[in-house]
Protein backbone atom coordinates (compact mmCIF):
# COMPACT_ATOMS: atom_id res chain seq x y z
CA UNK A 1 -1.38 17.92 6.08
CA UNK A 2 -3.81 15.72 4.61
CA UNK A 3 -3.54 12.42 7.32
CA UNK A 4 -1.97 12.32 10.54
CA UNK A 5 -2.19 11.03 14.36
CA UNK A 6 -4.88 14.08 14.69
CA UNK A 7 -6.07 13.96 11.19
CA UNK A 8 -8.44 11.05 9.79
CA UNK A 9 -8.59 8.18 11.37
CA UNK A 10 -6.91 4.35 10.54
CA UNK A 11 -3.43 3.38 10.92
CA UNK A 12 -0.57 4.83 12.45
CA UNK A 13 1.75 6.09 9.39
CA UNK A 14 5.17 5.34 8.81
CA UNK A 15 5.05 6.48 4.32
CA UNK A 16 7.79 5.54 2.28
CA UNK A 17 5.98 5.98 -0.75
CA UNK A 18 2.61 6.96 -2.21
CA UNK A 19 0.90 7.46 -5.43
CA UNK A 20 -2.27 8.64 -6.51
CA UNK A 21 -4.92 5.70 -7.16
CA UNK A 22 -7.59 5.95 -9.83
CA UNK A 23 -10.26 6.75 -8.26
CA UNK A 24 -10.55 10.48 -7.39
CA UNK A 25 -9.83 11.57 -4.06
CA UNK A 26 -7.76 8.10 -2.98
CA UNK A 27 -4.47 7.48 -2.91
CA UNK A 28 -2.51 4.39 -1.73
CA UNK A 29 1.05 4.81 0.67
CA UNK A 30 3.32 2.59 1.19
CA UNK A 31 3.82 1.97 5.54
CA UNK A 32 7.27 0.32 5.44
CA UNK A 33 7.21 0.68 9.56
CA UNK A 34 4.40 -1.94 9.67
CA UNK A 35 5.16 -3.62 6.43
CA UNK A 36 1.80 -2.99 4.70
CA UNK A 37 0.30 -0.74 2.27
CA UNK A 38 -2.79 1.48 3.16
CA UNK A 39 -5.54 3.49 1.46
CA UNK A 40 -6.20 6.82 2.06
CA UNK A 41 -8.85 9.39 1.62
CA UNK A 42 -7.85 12.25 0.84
CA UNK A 43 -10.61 14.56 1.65
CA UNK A 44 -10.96 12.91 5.28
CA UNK A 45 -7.23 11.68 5.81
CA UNK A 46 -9.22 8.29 6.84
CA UNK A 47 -6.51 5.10 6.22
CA UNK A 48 -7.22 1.12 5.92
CA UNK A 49 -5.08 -1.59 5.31
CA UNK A 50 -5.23 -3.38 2.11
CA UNK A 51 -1.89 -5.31 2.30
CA UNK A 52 -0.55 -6.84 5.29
CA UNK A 53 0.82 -10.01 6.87
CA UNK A 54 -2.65 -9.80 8.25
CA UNK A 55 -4.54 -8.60 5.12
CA UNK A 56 -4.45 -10.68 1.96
CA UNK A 57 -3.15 -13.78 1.10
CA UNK A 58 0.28 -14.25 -0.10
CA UNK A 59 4.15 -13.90 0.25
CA UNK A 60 4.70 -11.08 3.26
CA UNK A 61 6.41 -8.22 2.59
CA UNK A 62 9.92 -7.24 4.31
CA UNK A 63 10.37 -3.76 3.80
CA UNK A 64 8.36 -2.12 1.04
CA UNK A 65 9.48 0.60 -0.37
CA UNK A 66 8.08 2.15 -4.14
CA UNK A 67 4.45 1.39 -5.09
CA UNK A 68 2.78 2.16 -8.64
CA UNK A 69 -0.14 1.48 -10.62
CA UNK A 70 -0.90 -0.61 -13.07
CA UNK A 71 -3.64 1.03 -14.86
CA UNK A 72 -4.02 -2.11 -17.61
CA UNK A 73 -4.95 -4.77 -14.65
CA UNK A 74 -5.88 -2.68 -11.88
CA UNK A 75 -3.09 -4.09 -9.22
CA UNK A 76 -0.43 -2.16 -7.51
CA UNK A 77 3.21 -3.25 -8.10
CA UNK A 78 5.73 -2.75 -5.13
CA UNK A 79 9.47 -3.19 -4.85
CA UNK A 80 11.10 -4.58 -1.42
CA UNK A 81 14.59 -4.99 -1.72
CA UNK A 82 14.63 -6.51 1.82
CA UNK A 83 12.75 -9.70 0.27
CA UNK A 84 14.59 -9.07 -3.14
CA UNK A 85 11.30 -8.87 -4.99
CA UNK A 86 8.51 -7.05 -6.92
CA UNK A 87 5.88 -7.42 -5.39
CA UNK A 88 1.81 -7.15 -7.05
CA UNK A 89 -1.14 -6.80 -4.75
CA UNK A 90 -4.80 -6.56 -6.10
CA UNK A 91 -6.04 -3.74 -3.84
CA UNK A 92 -9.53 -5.59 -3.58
CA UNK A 93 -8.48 -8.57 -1.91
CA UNK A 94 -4.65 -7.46 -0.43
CA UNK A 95 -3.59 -10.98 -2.07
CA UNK A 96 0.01 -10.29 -2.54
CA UNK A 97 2.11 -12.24 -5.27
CA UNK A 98 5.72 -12.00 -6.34
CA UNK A 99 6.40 -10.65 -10.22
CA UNK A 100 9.99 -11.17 -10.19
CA UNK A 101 12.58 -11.56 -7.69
């Protein structure tokens, strides 16, 4: 186990989805619970929010559910079939922006 209520510390996790970020050691999960997507070290099992109605600027997300990388521009690309979009989110800032719908 690598994050949990008793391991790391951040937000409570509901995952859906996670992938492996670019920088060694991180990853980034998708928390469909609490519609927002997280960090996470994986040494420590620490989480923060990079994505959230709270977090970022842009269009909120319903129900996220896949995440990937995209390696060429550095931003994260999610699907939400509850909002019937593709989501992109620059992990720096959490601004969110819809690709397609």
């Amino acid at each position: 186990v690598i994050a949990s209520a008793e391991i790391g510390g951040g937000e409570t996790l509901a995952p859906r989805a996670i992938t492996l970020a670019s920088e060694p050691g991180s990853a980034w999960i998708v928390n469909t619970g609490r519609r927002e997507i997280l960090s996470l070290d994986l040494t420590s099992g620490d989480r923060a929010v990079i994505s959230s109605g709270d977090t970022g600027t842009g269009p909120s997300f319903e129900a996220p559910l896949g995440i990937a990388i995209d390696a060429d521009r550095g931003t994260l690309v999610l699907a939400d079939p509850n909002a019937h979009a593709t989501f992109v989110v620059a992990p720096d800032t959490g601004e969110r922006v819809i690709l397609s719908r």
